[in-house]
Protein backbone atom coordinates (compact mmCIF):
# COMPACT_ATOMS: atom_id res chain seq x y z
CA UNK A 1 19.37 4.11 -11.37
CA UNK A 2 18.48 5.49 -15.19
CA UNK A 3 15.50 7.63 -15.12
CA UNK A 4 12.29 6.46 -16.81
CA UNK A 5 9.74 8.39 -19.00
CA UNK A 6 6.91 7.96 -16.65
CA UNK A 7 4.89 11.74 -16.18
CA UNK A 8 7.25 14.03 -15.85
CA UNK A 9 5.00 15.61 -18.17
CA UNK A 10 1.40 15.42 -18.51
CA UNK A 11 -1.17 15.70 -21.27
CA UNK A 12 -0.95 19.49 -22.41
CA UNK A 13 2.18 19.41 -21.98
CA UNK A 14 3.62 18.28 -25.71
CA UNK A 15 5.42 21.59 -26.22
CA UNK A 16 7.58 20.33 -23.66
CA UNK A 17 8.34 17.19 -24.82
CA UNK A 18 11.36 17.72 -27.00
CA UNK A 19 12.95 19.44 -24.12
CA UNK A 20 16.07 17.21 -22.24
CA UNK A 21 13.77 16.31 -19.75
CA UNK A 22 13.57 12.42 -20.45
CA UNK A 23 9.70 12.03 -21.37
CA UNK A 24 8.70 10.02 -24.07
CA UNK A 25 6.56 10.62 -26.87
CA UNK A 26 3.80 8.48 -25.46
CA UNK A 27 1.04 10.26 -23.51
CA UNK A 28 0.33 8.74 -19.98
CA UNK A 29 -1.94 5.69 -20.31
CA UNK A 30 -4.45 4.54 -17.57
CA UNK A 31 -1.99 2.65 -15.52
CA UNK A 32 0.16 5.67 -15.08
CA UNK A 33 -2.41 7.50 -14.08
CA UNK A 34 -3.28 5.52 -11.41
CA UNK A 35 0.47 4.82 -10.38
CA UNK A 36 0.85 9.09 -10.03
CA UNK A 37 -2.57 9.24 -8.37
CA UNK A 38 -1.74 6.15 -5.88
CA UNK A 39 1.65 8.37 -5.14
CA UNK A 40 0.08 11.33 -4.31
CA UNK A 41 -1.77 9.84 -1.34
CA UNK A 42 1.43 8.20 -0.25
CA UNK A 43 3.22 11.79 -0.34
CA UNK A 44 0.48 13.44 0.51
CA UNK A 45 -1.68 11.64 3.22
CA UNK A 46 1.36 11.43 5.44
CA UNK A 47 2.42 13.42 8.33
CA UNK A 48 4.53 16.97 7.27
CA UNK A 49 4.54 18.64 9.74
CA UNK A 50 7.46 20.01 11.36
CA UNK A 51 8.26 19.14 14.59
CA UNK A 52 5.75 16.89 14.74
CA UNK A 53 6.22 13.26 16.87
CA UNK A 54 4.92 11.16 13.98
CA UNK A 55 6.69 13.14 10.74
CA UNK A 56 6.54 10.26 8.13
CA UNK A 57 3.90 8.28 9.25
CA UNK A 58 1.26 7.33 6.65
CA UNK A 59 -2.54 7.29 6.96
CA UNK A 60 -4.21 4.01 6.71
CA UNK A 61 -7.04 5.53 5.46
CA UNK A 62 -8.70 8.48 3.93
CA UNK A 63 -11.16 10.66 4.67
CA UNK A 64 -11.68 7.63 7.06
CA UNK A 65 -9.87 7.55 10.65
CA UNK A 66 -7.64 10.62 9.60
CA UNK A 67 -5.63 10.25 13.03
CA UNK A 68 -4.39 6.55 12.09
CA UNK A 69 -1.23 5.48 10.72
CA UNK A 70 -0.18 2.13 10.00
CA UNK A 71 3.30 0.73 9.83
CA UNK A 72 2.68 -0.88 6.75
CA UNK A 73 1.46 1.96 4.90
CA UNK A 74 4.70 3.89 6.13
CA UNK A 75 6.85 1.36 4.49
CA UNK A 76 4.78 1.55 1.21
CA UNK A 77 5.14 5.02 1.41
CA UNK A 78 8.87 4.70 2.22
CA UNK A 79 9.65 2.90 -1.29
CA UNK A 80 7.40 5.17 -2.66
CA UNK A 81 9.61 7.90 -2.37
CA UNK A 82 12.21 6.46 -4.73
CA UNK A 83 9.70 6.20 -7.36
CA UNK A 84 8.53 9.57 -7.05
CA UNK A 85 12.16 10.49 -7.30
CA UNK A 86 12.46 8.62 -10.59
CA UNK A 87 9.58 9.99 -12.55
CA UNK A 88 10.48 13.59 -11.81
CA UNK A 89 7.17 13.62 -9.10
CA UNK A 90 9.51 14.77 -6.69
CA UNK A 91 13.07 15.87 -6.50
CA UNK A 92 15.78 14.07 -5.25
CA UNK A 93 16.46 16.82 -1.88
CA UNK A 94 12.71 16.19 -1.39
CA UNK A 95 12.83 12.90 -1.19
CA UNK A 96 16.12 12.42 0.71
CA UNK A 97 14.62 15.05 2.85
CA UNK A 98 11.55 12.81 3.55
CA UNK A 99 12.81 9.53 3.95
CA UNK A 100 15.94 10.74 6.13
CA UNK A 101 13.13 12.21 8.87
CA UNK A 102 10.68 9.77 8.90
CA UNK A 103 13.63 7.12 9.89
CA UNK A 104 14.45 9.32 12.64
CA UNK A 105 10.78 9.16 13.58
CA UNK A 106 11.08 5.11 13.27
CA UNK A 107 14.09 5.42 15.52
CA UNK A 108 12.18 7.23 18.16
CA UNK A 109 9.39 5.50 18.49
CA UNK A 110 8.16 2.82 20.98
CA UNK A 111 8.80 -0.44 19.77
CA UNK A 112 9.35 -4.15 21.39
CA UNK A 113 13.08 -6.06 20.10
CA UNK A 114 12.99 -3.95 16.97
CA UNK A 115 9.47 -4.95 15.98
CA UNK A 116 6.13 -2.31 15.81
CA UNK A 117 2.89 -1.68 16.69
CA UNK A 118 0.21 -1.84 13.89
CA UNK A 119 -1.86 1.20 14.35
CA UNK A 120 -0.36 4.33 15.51
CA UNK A 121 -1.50 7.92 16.33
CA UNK A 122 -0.57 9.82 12.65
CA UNK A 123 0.62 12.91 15.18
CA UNK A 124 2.27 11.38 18.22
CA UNK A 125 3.66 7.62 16.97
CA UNK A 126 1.95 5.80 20.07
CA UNK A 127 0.06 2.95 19.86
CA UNK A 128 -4.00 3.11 19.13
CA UNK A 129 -6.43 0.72 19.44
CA UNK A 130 -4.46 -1.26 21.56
CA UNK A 131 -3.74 -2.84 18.09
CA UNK A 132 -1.11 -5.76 18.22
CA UNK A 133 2.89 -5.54 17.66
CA UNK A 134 2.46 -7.42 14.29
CA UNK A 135 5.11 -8.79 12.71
CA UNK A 136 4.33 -8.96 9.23
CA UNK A 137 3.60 -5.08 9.68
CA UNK A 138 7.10 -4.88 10.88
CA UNK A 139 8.39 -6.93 8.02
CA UNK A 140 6.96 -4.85 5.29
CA UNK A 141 7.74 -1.76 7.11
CA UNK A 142 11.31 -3.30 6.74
CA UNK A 143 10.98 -3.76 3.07
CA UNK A 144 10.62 0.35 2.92
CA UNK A 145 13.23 1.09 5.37
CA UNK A 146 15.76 -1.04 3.40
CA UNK A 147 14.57 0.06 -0.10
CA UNK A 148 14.91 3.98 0.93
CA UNK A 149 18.30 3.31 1.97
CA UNK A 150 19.88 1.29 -0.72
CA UNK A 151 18.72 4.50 -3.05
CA UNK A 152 19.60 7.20 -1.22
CA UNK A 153 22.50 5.71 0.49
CA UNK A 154 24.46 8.57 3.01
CA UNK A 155 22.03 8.90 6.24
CA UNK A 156 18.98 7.40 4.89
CA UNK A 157 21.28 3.99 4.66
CA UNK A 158 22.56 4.52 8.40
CA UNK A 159 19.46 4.89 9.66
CA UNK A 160 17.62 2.32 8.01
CA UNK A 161 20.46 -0.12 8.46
CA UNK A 162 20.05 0.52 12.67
CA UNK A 163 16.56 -0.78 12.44
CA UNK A 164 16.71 -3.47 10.72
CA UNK A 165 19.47 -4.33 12.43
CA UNK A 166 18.04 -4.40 16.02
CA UNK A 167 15.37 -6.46 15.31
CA UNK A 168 15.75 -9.54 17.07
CA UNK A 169 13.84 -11.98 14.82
CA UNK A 170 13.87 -15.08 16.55
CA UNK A 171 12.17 -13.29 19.69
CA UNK A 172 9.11 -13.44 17.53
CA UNK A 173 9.39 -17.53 16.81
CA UNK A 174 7.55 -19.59 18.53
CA UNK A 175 10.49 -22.37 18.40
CA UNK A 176 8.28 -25.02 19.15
CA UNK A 177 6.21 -25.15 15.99
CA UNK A 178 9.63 -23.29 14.15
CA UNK A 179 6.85 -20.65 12.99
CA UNK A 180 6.80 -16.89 13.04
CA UNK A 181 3.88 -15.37 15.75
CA UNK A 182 1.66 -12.85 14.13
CA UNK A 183 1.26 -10.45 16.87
CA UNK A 184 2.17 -9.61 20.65
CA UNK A 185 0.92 -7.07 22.94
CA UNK A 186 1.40 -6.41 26.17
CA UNK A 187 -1.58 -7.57 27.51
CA UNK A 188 -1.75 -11.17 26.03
CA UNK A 189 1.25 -12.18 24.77
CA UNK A 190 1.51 -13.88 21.36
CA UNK A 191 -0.92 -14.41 19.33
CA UNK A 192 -1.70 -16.63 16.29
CA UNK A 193 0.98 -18.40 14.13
CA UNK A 194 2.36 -17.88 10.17
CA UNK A 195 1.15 -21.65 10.14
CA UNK A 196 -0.42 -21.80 6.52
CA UNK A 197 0.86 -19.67 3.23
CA UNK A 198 0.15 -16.19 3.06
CA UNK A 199 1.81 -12.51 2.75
CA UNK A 200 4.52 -13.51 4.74
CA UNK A 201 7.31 -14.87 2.52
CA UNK A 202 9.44 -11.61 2.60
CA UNK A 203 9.33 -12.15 6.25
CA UNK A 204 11.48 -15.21 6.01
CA UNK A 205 14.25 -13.76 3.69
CA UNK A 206 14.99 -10.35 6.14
CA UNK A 207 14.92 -13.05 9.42
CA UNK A 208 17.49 -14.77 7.44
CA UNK A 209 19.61 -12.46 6.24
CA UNK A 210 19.88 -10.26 9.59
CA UNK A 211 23.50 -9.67 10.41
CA UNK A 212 22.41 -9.29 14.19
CA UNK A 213 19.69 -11.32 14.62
CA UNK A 214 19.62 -14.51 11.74
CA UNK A 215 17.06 -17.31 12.11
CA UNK A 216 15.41 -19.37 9.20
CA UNK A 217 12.11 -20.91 9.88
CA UNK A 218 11.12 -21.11 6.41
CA UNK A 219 10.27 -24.61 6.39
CA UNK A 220 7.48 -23.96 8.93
CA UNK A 221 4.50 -22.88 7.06
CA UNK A 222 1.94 -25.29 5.33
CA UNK A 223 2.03 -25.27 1.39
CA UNK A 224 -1.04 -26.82 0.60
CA UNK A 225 -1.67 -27.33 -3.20
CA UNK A 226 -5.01 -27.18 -4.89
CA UNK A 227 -6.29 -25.98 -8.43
CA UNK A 228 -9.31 -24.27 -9.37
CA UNK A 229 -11.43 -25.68 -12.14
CA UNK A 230 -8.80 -26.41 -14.74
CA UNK A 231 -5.55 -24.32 -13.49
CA UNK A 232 -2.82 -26.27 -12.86
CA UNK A 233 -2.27 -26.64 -9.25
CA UNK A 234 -0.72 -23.88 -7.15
CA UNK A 235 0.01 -23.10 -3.25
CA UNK A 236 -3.12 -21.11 -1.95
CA UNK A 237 -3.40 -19.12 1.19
CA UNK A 238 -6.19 -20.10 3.75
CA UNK A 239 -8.55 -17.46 2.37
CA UNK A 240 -7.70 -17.30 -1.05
CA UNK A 241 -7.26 -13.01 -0.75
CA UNK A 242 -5.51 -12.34 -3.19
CA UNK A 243 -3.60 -9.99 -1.78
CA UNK A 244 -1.81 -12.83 0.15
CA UNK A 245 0.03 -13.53 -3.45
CA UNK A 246 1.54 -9.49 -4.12
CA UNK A 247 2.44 -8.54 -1.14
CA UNK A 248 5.86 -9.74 -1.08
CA UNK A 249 6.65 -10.09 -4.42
CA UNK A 250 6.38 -5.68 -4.62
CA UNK A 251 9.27 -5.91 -3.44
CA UNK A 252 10.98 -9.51 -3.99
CA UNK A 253 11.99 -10.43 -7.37
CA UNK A 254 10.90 -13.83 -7.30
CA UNK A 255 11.38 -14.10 -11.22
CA UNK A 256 13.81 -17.21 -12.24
CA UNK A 257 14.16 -18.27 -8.97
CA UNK A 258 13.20 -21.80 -7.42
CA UNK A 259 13.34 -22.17 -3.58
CA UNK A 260 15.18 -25.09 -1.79
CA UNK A 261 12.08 -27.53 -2.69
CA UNK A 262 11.66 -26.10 -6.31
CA UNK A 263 9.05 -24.13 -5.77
CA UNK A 264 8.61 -21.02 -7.89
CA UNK A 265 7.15 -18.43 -6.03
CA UNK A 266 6.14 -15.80 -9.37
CA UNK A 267 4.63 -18.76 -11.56
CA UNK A 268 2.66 -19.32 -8.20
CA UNK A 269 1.18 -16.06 -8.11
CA UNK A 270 0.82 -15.62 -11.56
CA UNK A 271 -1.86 -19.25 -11.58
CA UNK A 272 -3.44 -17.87 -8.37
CA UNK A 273 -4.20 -14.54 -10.44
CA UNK A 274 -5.26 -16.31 -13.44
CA UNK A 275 -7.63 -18.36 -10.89
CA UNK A 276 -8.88 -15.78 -9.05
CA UNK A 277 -10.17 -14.04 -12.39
CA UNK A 278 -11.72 -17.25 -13.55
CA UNK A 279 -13.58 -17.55 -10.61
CA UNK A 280 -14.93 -13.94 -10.80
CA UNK A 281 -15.82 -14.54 -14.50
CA UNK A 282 -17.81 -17.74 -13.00
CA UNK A 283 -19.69 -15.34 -10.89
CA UNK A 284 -20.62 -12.92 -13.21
CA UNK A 285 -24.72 -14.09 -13.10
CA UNK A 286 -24.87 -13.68 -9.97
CA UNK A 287 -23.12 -10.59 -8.99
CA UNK A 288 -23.56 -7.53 -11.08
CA UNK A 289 -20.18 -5.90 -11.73
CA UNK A 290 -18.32 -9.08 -11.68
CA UNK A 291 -16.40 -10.93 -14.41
CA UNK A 292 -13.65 -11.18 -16.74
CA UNK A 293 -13.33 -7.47 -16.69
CA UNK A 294 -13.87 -6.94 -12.87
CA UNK A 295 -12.40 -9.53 -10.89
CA UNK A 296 -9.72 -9.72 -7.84
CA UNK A 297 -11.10 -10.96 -4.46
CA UNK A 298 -9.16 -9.40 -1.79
CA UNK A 299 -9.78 -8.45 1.78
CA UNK A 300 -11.19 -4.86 1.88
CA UNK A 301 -13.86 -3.26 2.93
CA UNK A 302 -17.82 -4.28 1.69
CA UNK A 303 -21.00 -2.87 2.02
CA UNK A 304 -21.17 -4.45 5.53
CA UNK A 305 -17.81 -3.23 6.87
CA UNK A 306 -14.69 -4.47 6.59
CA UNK A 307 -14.32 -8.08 5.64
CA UNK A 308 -10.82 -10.10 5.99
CA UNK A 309 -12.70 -13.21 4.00
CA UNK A 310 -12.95 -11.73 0.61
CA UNK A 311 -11.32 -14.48 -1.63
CA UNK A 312 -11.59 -16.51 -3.80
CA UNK A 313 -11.01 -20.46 -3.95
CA UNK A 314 -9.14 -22.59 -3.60
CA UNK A 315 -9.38 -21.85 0.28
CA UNK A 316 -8.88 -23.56 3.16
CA UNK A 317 -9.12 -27.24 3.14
CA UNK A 318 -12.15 -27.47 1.37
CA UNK A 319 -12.86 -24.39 -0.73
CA UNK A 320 -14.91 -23.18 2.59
CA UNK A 321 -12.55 -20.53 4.13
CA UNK A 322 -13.40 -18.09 1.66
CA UNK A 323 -16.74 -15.48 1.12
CA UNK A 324 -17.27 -13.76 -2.01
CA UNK A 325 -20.55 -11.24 -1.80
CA UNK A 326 -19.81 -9.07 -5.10
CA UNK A 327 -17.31 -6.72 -3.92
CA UNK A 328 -14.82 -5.75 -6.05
CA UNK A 329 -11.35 -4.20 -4.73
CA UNK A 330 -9.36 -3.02 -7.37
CA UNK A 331 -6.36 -3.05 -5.86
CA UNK A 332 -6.70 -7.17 -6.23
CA UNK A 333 -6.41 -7.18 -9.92
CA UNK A 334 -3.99 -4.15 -10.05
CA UNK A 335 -1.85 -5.35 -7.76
CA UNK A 336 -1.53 -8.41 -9.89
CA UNK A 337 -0.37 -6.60 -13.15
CA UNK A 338 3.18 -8.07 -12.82
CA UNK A 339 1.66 -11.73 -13.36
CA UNK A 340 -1.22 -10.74 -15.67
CA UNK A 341 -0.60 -7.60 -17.45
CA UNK A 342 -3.38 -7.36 -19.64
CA UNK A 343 -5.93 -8.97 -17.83
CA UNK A 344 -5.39 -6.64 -15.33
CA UNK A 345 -4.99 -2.81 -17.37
CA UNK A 346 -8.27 -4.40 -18.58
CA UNK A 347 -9.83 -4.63 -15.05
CA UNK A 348 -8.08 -1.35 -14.81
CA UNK A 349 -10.19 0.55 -18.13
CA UNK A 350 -13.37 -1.08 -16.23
CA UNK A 351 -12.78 0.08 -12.98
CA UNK A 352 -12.58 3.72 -14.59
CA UNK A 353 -15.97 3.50 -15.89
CA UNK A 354 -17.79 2.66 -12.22
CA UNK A 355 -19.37 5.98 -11.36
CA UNK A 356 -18.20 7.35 -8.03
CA UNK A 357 -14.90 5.14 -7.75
CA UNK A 358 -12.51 7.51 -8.93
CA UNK A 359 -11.65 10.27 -7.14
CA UNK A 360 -8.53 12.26 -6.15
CA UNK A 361 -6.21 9.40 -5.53
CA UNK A 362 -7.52 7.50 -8.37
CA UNK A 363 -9.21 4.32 -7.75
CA UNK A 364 -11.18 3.94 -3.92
CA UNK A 365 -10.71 0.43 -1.85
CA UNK A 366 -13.90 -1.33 -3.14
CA UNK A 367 -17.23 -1.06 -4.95
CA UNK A 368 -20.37 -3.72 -4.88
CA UNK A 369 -23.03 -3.18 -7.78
CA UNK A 370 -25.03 -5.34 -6.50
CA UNK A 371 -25.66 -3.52 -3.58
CA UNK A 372 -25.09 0.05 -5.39
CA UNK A 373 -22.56 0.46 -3.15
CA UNK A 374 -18.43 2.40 -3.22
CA UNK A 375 -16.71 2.82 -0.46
CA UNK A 376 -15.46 6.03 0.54
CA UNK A 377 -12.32 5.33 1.24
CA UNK A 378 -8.81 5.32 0.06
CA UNK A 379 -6.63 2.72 1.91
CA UNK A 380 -2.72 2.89 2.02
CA UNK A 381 -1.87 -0.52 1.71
CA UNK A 382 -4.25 -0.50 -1.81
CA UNK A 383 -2.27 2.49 -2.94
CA UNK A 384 0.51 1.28 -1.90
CA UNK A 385 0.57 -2.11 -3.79
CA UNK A 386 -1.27 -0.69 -6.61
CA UNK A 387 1.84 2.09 -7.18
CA UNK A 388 4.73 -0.53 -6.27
CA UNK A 389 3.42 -3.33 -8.97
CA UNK A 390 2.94 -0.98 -11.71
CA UNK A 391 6.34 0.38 -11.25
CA UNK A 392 7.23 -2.97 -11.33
CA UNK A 393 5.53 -3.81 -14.62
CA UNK A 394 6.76 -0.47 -16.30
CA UNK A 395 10.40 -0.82 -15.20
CA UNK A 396 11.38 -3.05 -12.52
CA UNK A 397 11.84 0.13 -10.01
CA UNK A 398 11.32 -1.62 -7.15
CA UNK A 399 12.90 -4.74 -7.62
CA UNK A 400 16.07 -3.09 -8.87
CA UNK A 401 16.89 -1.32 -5.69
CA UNK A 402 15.28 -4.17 -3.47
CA UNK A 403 17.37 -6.99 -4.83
CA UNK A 404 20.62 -4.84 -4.39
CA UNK A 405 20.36 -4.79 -0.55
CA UNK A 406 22.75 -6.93 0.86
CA UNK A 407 20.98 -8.24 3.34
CA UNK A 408 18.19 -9.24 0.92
CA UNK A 409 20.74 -10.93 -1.14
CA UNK A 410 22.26 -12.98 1.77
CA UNK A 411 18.95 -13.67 2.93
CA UNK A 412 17.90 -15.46 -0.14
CA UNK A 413 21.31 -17.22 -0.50
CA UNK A 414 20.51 -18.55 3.36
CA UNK A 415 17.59 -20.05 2.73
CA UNK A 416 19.14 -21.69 -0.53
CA UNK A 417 17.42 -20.14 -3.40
CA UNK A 418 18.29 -20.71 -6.93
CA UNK A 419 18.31 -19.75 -10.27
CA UNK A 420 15.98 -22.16 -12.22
């Protein structure tokens, strides 16, 4: 994979910029920036330490619950690594290095058929919380695992290919309903269903394209259609986070491609972006720090804790499902930037001028004017989506190795995807 001109070399640095080091003229703008900053807690807020039971494992917060990995943030963290590698962040041993041991720590670790617990002790790998075997967690865990190994190839592929390969996909199907669970635990089973359009879709192509374990219950979700004001009408998830329309596509090239009942995924996400800024710009008079420069309803946390309802409509059945209070997560317009470029490196200039949100990781989960109000935290998943998409947008990084999986490919092909 070519080499791009992202910092690998900073501002003071122009002496160095004739040298055969592949940086461009062009100083680092705002969104790379943010990309390097969002990779540094990646490589940094994750467990080095030799010897250690949980080597790899990413924090799902910081300074926040410093003892708490989550599975998802690993497998942002995972792809990560490949990016870092590209821009001349890291080298190529590191990275190798890093990737190779935290799938040994993956293979090591309890799991049930393949699939992994949510939250996890950052130093030992066991289960905290007694959070839930999730398997959306799992799947974009997966996502990492499979992207680390299609670029490094040698171990890293070997070991990434043994687990995805063990897990058994259709254990987590409720056949019934032909729906993916969302969680298990030992104590009360399974939980909930992937009954209504969400994160998930990514889910459905690595069940499908499993060479152990192959089961397609893509059909099984509701896509419900509804517009907002005078978009043109697009399939919404229950809450409206927007969140819900990134996810998969960080690492699912969607672009050009129509699903068995036409449906195209990226022009999707790209309405439900445009939306989700109209709305905020509809706000605006009532919630300071809101509007066509500050915008992106996502789940995150808020003044009064974490909140899971942040979105935006259309939601639900009847615009209902969703709460909007003024809080702002950054991470929801950034991680659009693939499907509304300069909306979003707008929301991105903004963001940079609310005292107290940057910090040394760049951009924190949320802020609320209103209530004069940042939160203190980085979260992994916001870094994670924030660095992935922008990589995205500068040079298709992630889709480029992503797409190459085999597995990925067959899984796509399975459920009868198409160029448009």
């Amino acid at each position: 994979m070519r080499r791009r001109r992202w910092i690998a070399c900073l501002a003071g640095a122009m002496m160095l910029l004739t040298a055969a080091v592949g940086c461009s003229q062009k100083q680092p703008d705002e969104l790379d920036l943010e990309a390097k900053a969002s990779f540094d807690f990646l490589w940094e807020q994750t467990n080095r330490e030799e010897g250690s039971e949980g080597y790899g494992l990413t924090r799902d917060r910081y300074p926040g619950n410093p003892n708490i990995a989550s599975t998802a943030a690993t497998g942002f963290a995972l792809t990560a690594i490949p990016i870092g590698v590209e821009n001349g962040w890291i080298s190529r041993e590191e990275g190798y290095d890093r990737a190779n041991r935290t799938l040994d720590t993956l293979l090591r670790m309890e799991h049930e058929h393949g699939f992994f617990y949510h939250f996890v002790n950052i130093d030992t790998g066991k289960r905290e919380w007694n959070s839930e075997i999730s398997s959306i967690d799992t799947g974009l865990l997966m996502n990492g695992v499979l992207t680390a190994g299609q670029y490094f190839g040698g171990d890293v592929q070997k070991k990434s290919e043994q687990l995805y390969e063990r897990v058994e996909w259709p254990w987590f199907v409720d056949k019934g309903k032909n729906q993916f669970y969302m969680a298990y635990s030992p104590e009360r089973g399974f939980q909930g269903h992937w009954d209504f359009y969400a994160e998930q879709l990514s889910l459905y192509v690595l069940a499908a394209g499993s060479p152990t374990h192959p089961i397609d219950v893509y059909d099984g979700f509701t896509r419900h259609k509804a517009s907002y004001k005078n978009s043109e009408p697009f399939i919404h998830s229950w809450f409206g986070s927007l969140f819900t329309h990134q996810f998969s596509h960080a690492w699912v090239d969607f672009r050009g491609l129509v699903d068995r009942d036409g449906v195209d995924w990226f022009n999707n996400s790209v309405v439900a972006s445009q939306a989700s800024r109209q709305f905020a710009i509809d706000l605006s008079e009532k919630f300071k720090g809101v509007g066509e420069q500050s915008w992106g309803f996502t789940a995150s946390d808020s003044p009064a804790g974490y909140n899971g309802l942040l979105g935006s409509p259309p939601s639900g059945y009847d615009n209902a499902a969703h709460q909007a209070d003024g809080t702002v997560p950054p991470a929801g317009a950034l991680g659009s930037v693939v499907f509304t470029p300069e909306e979003s490196i707008e929301a991105l200039k903004y963001f940079l001028t609310v005292p107290d949100l940057s910090g040394e990781y760049g951009l924190k989960d949320a802020f609320n004017l209103n209530a004069d109000w940042v939160g203190p935290d980085y979260i992994g998943i916001d870094k994670g989506i924030t660095l992935l998409m922008a990589a995205n947008y500068r040079d298709e990084t992630v889709w480029n190795m992503f797409m190459k999986v085999p597995y990925v490919k067959k899984g796509l092909e399975a459920l009868q995807f198409k160029n448009k």
